[in-house]
C-alpha atoms as a PDB file:
ATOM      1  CA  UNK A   1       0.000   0.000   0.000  1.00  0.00           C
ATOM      2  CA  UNK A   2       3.172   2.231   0.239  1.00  0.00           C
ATOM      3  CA  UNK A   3       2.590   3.689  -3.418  1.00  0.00           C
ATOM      4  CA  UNK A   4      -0.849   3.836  -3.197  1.00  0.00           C
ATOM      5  CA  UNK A   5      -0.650   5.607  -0.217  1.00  0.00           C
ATOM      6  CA  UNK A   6       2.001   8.179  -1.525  1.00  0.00           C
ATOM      7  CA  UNK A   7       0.547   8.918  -4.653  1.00  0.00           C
ATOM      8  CA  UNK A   8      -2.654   9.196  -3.137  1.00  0.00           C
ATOM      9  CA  UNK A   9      -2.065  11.558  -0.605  1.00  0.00           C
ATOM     10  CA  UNK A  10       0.162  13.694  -3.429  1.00  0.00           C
ATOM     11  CA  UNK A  11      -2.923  13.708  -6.027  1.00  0.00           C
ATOM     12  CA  UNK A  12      -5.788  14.552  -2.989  1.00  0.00           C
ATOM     13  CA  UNK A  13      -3.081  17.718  -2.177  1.00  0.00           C
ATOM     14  CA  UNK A  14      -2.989  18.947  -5.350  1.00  0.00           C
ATOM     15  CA  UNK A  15      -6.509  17.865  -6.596  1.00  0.00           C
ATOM     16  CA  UNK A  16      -7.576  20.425  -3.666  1.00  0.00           C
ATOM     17  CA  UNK A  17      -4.950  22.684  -4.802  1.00  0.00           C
ATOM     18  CA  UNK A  18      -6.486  22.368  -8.377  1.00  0.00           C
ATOM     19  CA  UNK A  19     -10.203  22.988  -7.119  1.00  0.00           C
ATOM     20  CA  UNK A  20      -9.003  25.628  -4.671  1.00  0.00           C
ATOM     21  CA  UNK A  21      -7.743  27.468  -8.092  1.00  0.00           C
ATOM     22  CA  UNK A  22     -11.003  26.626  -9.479  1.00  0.00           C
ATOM     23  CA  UNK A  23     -12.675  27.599  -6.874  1.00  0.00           C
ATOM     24  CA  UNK A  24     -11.426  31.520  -7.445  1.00  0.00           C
ATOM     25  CA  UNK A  25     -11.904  31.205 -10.835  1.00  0.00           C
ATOM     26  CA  UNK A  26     -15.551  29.676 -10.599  1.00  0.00           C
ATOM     27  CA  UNK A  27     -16.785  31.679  -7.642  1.00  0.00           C
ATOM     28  CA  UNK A  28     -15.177  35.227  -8.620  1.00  0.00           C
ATOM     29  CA  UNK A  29     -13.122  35.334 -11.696  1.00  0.00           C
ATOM     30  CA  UNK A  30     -15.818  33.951 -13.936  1.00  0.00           C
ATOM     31  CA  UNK A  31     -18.947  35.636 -12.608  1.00  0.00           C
ATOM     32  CA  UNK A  32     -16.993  39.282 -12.189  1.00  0.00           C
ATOM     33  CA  UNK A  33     -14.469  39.234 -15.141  1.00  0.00           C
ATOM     34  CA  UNK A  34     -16.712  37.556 -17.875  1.00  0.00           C
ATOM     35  CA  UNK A  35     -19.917  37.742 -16.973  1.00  0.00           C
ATOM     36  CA  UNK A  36     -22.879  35.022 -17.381  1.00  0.00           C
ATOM     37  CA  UNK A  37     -23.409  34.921 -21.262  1.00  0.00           C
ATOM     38  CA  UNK A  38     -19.880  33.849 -21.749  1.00  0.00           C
ATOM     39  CA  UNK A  39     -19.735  31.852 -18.577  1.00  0.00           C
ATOM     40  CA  UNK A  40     -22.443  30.046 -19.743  1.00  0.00           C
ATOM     41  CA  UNK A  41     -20.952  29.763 -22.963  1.00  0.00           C
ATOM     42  CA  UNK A  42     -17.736  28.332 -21.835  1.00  0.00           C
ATOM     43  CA  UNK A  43     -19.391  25.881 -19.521  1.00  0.00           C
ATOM     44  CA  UNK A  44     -21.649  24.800 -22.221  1.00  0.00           C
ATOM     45  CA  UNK A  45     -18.610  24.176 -24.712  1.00  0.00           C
ATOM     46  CA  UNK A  46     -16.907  22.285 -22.013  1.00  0.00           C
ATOM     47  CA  UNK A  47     -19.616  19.946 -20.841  1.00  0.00           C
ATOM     48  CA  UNK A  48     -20.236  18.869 -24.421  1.00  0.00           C
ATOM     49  CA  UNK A  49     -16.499  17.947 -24.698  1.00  0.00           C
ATOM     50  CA  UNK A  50     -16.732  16.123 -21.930  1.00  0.00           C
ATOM     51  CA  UNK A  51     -19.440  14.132 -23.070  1.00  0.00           C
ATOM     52  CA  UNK A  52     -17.768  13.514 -26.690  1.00  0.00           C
ATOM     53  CA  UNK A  53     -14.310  12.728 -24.883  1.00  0.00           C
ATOM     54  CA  UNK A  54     -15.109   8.887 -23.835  1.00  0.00           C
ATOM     55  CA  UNK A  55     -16.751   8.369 -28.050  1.00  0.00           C
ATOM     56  CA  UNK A  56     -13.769   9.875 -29.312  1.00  0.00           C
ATOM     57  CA  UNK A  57     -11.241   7.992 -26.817  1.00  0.00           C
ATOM     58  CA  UNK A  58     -12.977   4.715 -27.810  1.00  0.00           C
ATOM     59  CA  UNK A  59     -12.053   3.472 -24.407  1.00  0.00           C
ATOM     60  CA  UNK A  60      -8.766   3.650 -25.239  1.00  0.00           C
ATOM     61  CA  UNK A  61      -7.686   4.708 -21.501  1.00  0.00           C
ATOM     62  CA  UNK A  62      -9.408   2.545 -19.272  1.00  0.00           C
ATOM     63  CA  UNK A  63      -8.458  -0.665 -22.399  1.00  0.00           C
ATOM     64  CA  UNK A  64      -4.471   0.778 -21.900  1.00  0.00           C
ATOM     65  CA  UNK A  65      -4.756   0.414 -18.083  1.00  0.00           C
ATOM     66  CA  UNK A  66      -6.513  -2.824 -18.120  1.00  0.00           C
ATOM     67  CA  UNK A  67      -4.542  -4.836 -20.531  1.00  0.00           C
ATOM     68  CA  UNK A  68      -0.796  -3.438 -20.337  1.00  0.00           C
ATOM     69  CA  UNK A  69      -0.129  -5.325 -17.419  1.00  0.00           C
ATOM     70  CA  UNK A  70      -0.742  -8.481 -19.682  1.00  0.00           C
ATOM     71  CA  UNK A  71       1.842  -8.407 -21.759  1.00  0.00           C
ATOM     72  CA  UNK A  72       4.925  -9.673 -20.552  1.00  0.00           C
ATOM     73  CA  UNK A  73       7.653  -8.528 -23.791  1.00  0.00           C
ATOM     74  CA  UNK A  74       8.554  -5.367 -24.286  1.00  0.00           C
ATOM     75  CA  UNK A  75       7.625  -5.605 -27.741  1.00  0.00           C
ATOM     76  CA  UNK A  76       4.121  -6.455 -27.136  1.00  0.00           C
ATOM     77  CA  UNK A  77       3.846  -3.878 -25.231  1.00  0.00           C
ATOM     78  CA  UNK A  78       5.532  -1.296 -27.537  1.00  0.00           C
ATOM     79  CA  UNK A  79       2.769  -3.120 -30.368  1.00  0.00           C
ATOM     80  CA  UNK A  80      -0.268  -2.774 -27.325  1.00  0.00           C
ATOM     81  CA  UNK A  81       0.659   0.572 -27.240  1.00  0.00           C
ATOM     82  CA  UNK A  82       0.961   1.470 -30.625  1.00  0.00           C
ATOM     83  CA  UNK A  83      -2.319  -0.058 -31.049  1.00  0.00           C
ATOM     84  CA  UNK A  84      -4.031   1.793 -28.513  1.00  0.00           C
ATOM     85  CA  UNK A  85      -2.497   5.395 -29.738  1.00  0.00           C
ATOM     86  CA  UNK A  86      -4.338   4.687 -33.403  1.00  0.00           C
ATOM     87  CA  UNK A  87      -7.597   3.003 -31.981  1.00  0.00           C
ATOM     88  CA  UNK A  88      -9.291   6.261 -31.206  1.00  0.00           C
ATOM     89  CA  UNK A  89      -9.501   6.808 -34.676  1.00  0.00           C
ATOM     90  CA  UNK A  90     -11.798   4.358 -35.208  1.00  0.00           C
ATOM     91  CA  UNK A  91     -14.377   6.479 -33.990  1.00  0.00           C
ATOM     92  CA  UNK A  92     -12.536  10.447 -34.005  1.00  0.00           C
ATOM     93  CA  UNK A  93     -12.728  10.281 -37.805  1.00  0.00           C
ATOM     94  CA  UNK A  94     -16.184   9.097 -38.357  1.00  0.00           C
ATOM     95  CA  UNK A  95     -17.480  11.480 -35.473  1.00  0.00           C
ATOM     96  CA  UNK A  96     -15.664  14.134 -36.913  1.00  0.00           C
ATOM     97  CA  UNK A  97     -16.688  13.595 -40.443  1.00  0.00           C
ATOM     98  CA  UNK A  98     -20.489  13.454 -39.153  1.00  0.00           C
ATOM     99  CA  UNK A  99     -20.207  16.408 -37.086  1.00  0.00           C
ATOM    100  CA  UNK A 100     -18.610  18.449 -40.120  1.00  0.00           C
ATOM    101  CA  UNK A 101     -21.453  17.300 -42.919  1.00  0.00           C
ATOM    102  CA  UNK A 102     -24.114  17.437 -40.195  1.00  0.00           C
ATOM    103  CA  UNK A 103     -23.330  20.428 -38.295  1.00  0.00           C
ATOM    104  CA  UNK A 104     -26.124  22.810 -38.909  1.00  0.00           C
ATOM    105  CA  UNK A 105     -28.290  20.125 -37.888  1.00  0.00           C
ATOM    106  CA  UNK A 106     -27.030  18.801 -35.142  1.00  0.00           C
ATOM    107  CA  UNK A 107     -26.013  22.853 -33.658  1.00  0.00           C
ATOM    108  CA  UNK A 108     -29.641  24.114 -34.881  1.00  0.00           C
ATOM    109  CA  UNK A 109     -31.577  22.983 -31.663  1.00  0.00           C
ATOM    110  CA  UNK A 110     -28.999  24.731 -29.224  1.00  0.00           C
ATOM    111  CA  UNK A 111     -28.130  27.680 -31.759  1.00  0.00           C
ATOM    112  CA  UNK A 112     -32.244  28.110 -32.266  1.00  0.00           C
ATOM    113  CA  UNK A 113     -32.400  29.264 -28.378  1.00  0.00           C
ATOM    114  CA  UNK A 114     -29.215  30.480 -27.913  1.00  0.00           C
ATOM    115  CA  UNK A 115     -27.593  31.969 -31.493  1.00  0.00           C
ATOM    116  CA  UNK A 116     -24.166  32.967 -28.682  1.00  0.00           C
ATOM    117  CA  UNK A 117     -23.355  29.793 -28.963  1.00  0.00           C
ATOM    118  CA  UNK A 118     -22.756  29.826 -33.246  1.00  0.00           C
ATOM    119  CA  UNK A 119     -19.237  30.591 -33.020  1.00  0.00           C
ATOM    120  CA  UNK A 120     -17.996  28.441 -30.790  1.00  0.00           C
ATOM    121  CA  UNK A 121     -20.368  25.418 -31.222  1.00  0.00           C
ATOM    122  CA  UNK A 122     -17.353  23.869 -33.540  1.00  0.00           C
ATOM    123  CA  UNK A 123     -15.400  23.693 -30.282  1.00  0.00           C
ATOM    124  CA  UNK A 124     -16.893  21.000 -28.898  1.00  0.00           C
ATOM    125  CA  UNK A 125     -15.824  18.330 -30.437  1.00  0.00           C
ATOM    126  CA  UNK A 126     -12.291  19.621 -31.061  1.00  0.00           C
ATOM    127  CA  UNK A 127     -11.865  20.372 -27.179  1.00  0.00           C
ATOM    128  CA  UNK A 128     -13.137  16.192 -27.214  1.00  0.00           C
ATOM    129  CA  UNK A 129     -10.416  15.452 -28.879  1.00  0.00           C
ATOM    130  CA  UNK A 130      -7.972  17.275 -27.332  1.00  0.00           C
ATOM    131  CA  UNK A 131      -9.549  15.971 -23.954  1.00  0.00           C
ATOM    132  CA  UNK A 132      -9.476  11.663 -25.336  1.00  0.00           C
ATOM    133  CA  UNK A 133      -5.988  11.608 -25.971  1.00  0.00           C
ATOM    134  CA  UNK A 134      -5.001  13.903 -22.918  1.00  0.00           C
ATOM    135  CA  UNK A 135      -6.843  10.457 -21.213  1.00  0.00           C
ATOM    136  CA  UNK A 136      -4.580   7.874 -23.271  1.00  0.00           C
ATOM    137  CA  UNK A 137      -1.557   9.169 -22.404  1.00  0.00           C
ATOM    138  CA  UNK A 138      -2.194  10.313 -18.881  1.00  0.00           C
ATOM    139  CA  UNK A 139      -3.179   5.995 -18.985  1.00  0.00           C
ATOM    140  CA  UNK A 140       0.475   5.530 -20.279  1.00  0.00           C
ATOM    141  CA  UNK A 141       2.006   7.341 -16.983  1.00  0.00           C
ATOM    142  CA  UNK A 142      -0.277   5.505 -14.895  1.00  0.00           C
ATOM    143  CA  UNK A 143       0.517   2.098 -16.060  1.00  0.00           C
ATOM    144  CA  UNK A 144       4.285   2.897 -15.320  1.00  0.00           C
ATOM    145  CA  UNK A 145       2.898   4.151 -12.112  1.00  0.00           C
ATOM    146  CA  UNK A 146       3.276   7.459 -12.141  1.00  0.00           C
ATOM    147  CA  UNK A 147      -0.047   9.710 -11.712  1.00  0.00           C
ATOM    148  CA  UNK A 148       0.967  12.210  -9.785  1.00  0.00           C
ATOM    149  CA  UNK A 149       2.205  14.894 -12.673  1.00  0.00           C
ATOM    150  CA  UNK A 150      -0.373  13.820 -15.172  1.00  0.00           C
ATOM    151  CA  UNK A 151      -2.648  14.761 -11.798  1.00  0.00           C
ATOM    152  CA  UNK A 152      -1.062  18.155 -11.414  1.00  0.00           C
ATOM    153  CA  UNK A 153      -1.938  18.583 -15.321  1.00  0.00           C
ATOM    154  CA  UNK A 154      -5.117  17.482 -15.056  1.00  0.00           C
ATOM    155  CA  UNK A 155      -6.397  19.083 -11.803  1.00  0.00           C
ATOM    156  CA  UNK A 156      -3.870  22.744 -11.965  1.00  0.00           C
ATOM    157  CA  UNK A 157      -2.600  23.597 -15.157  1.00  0.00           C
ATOM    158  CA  UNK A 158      -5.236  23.777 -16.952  1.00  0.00           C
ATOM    159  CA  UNK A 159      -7.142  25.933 -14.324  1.00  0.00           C
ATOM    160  CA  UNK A 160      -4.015  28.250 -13.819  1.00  0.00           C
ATOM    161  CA  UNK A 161      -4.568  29.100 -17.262  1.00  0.00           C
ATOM    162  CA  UNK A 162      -7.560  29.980 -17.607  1.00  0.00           C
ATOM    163  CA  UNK A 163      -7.088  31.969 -14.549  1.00  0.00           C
ATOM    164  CA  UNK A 164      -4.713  33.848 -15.960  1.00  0.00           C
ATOM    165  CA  UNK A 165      -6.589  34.279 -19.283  1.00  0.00           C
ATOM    166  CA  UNK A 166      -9.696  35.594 -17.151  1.00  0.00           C
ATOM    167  CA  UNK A 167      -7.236  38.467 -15.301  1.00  0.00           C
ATOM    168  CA  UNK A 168      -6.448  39.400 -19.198  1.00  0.00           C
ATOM    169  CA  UNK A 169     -10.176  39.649 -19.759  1.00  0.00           C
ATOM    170  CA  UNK A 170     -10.379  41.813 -16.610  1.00  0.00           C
ATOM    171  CA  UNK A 171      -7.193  43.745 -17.962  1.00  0.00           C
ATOM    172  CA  UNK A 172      -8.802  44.179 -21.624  1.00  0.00           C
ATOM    173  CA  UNK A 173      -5.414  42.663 -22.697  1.00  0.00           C
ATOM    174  CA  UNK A 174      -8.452  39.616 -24.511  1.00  0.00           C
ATOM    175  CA  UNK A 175     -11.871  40.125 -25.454  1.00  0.00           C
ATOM    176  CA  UNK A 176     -14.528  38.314 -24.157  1.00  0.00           C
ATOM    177  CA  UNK A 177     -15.007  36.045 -27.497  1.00  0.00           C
ATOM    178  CA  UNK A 178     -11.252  35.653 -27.490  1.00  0.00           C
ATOM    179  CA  UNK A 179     -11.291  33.759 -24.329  1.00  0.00           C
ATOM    180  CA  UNK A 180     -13.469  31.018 -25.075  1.00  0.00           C
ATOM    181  CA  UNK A 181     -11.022  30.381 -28.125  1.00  0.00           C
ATOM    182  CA  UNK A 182      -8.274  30.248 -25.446  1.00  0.00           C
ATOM    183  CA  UNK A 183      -9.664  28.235 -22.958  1.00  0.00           C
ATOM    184  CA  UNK A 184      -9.757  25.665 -25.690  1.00  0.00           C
ATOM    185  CA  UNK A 185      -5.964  26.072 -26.311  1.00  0.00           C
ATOM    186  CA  UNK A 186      -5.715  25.793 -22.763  1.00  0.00           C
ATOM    187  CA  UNK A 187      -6.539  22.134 -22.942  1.00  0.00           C
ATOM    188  CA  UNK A 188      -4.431  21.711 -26.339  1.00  0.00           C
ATOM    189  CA  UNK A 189      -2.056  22.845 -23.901  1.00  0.00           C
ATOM    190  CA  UNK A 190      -2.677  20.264 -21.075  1.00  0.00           C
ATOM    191  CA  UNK A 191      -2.425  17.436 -24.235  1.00  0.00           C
ATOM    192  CA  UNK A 192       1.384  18.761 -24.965  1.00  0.00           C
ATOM    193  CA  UNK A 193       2.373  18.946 -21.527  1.00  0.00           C
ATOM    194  CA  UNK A 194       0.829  14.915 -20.750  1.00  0.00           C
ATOM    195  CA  UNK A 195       2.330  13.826 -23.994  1.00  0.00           C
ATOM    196  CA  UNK A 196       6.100  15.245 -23.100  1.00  0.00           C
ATOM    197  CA  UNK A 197       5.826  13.821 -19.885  1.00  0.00           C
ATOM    198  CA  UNK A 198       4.032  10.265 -21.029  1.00  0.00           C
ATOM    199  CA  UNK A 199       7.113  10.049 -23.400  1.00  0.00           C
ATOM    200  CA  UNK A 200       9.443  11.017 -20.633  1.00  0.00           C
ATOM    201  CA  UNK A 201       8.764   8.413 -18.887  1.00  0.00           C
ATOM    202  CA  UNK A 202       8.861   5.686 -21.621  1.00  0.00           C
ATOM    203  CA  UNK A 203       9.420   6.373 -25.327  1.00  0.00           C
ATOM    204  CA  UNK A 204       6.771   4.479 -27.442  1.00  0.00           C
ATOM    205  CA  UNK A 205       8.276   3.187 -29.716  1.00  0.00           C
ATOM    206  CA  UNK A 206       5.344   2.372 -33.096  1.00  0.00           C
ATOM    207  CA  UNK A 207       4.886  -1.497 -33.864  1.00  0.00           C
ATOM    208  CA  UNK A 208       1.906  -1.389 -36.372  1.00  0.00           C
ATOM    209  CA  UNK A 209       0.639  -4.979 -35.759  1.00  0.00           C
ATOM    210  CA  UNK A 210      -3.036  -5.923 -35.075  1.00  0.00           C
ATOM    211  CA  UNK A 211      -2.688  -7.659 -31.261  1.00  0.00           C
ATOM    212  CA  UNK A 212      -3.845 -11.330 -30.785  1.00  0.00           C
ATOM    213  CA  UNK A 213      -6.457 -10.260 -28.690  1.00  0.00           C
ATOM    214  CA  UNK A 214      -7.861  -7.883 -30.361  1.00  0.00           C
ATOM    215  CA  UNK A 215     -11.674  -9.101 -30.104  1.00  0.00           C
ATOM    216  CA  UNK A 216     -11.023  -8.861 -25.990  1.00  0.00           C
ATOM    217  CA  UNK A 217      -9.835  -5.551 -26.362  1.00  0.00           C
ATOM    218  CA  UNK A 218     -12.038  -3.932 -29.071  1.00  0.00           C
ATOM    219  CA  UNK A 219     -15.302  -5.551 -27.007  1.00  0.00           C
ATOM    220  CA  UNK A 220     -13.871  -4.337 -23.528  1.00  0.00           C
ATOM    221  CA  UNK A 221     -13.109  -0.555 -25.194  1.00  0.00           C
ATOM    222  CA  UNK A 222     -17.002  -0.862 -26.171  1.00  0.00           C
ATOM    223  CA  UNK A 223     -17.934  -1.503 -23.193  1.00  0.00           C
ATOM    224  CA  UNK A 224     -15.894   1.565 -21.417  1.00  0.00           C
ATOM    225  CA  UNK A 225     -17.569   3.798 -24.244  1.00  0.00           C
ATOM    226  CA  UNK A 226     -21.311   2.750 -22.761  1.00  0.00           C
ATOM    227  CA  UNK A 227     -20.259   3.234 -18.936  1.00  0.00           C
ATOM    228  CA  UNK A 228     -17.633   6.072 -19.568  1.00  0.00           C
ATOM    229  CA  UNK A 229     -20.278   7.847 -21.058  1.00  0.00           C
ATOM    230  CA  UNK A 230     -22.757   7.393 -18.689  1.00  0.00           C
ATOM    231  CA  UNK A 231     -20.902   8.298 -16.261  1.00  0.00           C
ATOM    232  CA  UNK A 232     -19.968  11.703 -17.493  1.00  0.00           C
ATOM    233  CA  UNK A 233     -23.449  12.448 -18.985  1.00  0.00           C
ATOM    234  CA  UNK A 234     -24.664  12.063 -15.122  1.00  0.00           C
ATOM    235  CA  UNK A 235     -22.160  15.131 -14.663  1.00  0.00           C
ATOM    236  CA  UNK A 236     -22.351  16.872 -17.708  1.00  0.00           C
ATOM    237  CA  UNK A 237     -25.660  16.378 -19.429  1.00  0.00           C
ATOM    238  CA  UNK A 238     -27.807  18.522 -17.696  1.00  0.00           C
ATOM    239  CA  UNK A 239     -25.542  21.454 -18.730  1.00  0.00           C
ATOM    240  CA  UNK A 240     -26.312  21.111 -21.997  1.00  0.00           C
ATOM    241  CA  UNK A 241     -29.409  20.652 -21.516  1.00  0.00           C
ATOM    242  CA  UNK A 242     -30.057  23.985 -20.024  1.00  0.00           C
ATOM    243  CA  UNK A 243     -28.613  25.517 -23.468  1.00  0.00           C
ATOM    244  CA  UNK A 244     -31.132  23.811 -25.116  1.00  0.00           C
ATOM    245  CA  UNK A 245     -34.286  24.855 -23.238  1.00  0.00           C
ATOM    246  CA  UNK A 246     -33.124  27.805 -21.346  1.00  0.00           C
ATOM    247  CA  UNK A 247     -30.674  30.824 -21.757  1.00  0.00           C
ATOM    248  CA  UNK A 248     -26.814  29.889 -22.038  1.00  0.00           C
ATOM    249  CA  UNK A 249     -26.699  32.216 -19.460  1.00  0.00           C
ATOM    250  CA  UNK A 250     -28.111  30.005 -16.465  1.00  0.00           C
ATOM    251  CA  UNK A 251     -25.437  28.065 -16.933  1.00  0.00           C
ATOM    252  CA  UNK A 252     -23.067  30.193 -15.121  1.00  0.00           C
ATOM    253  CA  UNK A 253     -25.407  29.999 -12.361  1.00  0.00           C
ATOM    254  CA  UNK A 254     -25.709  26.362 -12.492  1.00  0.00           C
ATOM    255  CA  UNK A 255     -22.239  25.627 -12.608  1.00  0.00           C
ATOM    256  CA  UNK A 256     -21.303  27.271  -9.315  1.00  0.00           C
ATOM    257  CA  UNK A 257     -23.712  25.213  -7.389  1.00  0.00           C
ATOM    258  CA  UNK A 258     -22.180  22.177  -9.186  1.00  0.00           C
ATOM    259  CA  UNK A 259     -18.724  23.043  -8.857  1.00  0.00           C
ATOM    260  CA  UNK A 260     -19.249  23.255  -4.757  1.00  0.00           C
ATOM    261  CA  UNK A 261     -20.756  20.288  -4.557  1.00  0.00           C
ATOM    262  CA  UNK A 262     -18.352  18.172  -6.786  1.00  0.00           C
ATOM    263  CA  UNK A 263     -15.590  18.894  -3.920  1.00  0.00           C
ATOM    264  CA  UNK A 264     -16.744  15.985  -1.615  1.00  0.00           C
ATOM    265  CA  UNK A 265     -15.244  13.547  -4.277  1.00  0.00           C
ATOM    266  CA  UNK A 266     -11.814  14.700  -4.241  1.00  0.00           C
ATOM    267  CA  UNK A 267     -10.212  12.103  -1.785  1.00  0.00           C
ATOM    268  CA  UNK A 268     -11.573   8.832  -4.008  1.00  0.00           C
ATOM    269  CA  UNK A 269     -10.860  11.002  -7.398  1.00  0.00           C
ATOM    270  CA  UNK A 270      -7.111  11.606  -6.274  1.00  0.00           C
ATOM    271  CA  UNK A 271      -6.616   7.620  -4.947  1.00  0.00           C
ATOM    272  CA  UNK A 272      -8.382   6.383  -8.003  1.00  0.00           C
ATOM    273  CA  UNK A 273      -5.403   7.594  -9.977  1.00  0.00           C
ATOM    274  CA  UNK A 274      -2.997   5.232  -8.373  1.00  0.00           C
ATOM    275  CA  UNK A 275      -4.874   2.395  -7.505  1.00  0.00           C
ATOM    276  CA  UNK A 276      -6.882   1.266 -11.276  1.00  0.00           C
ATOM    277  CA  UNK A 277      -3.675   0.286 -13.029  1.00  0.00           C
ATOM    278  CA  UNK A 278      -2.245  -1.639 -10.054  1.00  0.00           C
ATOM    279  CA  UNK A 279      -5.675  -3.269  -9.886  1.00  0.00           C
ATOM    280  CA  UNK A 280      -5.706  -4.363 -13.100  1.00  0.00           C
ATOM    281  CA  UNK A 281      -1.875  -5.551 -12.600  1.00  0.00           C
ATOM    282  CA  UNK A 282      -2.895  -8.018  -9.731  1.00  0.00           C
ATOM    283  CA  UNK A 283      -5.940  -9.554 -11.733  1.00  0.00           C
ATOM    284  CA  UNK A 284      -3.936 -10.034 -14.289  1.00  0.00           C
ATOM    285  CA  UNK A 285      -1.042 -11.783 -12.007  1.00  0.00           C
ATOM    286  CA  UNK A 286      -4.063 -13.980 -10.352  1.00  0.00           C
ATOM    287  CA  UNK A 287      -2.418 -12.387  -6.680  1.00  0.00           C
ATOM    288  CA  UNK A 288      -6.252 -12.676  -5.531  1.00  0.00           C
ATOM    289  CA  UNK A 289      -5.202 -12.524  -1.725  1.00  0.00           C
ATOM    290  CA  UNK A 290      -3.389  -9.229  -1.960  1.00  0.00           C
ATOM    291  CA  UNK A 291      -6.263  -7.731  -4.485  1.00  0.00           C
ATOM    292  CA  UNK A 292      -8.576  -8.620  -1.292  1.00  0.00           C
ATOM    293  CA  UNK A 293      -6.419  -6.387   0.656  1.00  0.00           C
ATOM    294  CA  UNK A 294      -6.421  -3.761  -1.752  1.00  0.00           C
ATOM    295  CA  UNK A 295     -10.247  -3.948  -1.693  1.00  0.00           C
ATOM    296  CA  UNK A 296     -10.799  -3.345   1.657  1.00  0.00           C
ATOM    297  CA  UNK A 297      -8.642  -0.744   2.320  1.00  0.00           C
ATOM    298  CA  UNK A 298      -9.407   1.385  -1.034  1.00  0.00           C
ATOM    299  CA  UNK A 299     -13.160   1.657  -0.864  1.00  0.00           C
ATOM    300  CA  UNK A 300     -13.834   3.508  -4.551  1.00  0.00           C
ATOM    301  CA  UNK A 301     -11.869   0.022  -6.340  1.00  0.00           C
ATOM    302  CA  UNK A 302     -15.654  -1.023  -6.473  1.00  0.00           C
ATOM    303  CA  UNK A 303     -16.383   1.466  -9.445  1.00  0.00           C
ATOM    304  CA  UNK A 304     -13.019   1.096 -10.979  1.00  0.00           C
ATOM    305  CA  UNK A 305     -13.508   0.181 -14.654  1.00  0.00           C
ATOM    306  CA  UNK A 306     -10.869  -3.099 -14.572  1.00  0.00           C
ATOM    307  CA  UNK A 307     -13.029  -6.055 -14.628  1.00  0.00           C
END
């Protein structure tokens, strides 16, 4: 329990660090410096990312975590990898070929209420993107177990950001409509910085060879996409929602109310970081008796998405 109990006590620090930022920016920076059209805005953009993020990952995280610990050569590995990197395609390029032929259909019903969001409705699934492979390779640290900077990128970078971009609203140094543009180079930005520091840590290196088990992994990657997305539409849905019936604008109101409430999960967020790859290292090993122990003293292993 040593590493679970380092790394977990590292990611719930800065994961309150992280929401402490976002707290300032949520609470003050947003509602004072940009006001609650383009609050709303941004949070609108954003929860729609987050629900296209587990399509266009195809899984791809949760599959990395999950089946790494299987392979036993380096060069199956290097191949798993490899495999993993090009398997959100599957989906990114379909999804992104629909959304591009259908996009005044699909952005009518939320542009019909709410014609704010027409600029930056083509966001969405770009900041998805940018979001799915931010997951894969933040999956690559953690199977070498090491979530603690990929947490720090996840949780504070991004927000210390877009806290500075807000003071350059206040400032005038940005417009308004600028910002939103940023905040989605803001998480380009968090991709770079987890890909530099995936590779740090091990250097893929590309084997383009179709794995043995690829039925296991393409029907367990399916399976991630249908609770994945759940999951985050149970979080995220509702905010789009409200742009579709109701002025963007109540999302900014919405969103503070969620954002104060979503701070009771930190603890099991930050441990959940550390302990789903070593989970999925001691099923794969058969060491039952010590995954018992893990089990009891890590409470959240019960939603973890390794079975």
């Amino acid at each position: 329990m040593g590493i679970v109990q380092n790394q977990s006590i590292k990611n719930t620090i800065i994961t309150f660090l992280g929401f402490g930022i976002g707290a300032i920016n949520a609470l003050f920076f947003y509602t004072h410096f940009l006001g609650k059209l383009h609050y709303g805005i941004v949070t609108t953009v954003l929860s729609g990312a987050n629900i296209m993020m587990p399509i266009m990952a195809f899984g791809a995280q949760s599959t990395l975590i999950r089946f790494f610990s299987s392979y036993k050569e380096q060069k199956e590995r290097d191949e798993f990898l490899t495999f993993i990197l090009f398997l959100p395609l599957a989906l990114i390029i379909p999804v992104g070929l629909g959304f591009y032929v259908f996009y005044d259909q699909i952005s009518h019903a939320w542009i019909q209420e709410n014609p704010e969001l027409k600029p930056f409705f083509w966001l969405i699934p770009v900041i998805g993107l940018f979001m799915a492979y931010f997951e894969v390779f933040y999956a690559w640290a953690k199977v070498h177990m090491k979530s603690v900077t990929g947490n720090f990128i996840s949780e504070v970078l991004v927000r210390m950001i877009i806290m500075v971009l807000l003071v350059s609203v206040h400032f005038g140094w940005i417009a308004k409509d600028t910002f939103v543009y940023c905040a989605a180079l803001a998480y380009f930005a968090q991709l770079v910085a987890m890909k530099l520091y995936a590779i740090s840590i091990k250097m893929p290196v590309l084997r383009f060879v179709v794995p043995k088990n690829i039925r296991e992994i393409v029907q367990y990657s399916s399976f991630i996409i249908v609770s994945g997305g759940i999951a985050v539409m149970l979080v995220d849905f509702d905010k789009v929602m409200i742009a579709r019936y109701l002025p963007v604008s109540e999302n900014a109101l919405y969103s503070v109310a969620i954002f104060i409430s979503t701070v009771i999960a930190v603890p099991s967020r930050a441990m959940t970081q550390i302990v789903a790859p070593i989970t999925a290292r001691l099923m794969t090993e058969n060491k039952h008796d010590e995954l018992n122990d893990l089990y009891k003293k890590v409470p959240s292993i019960s939603r973890l998405p390794v079975d």
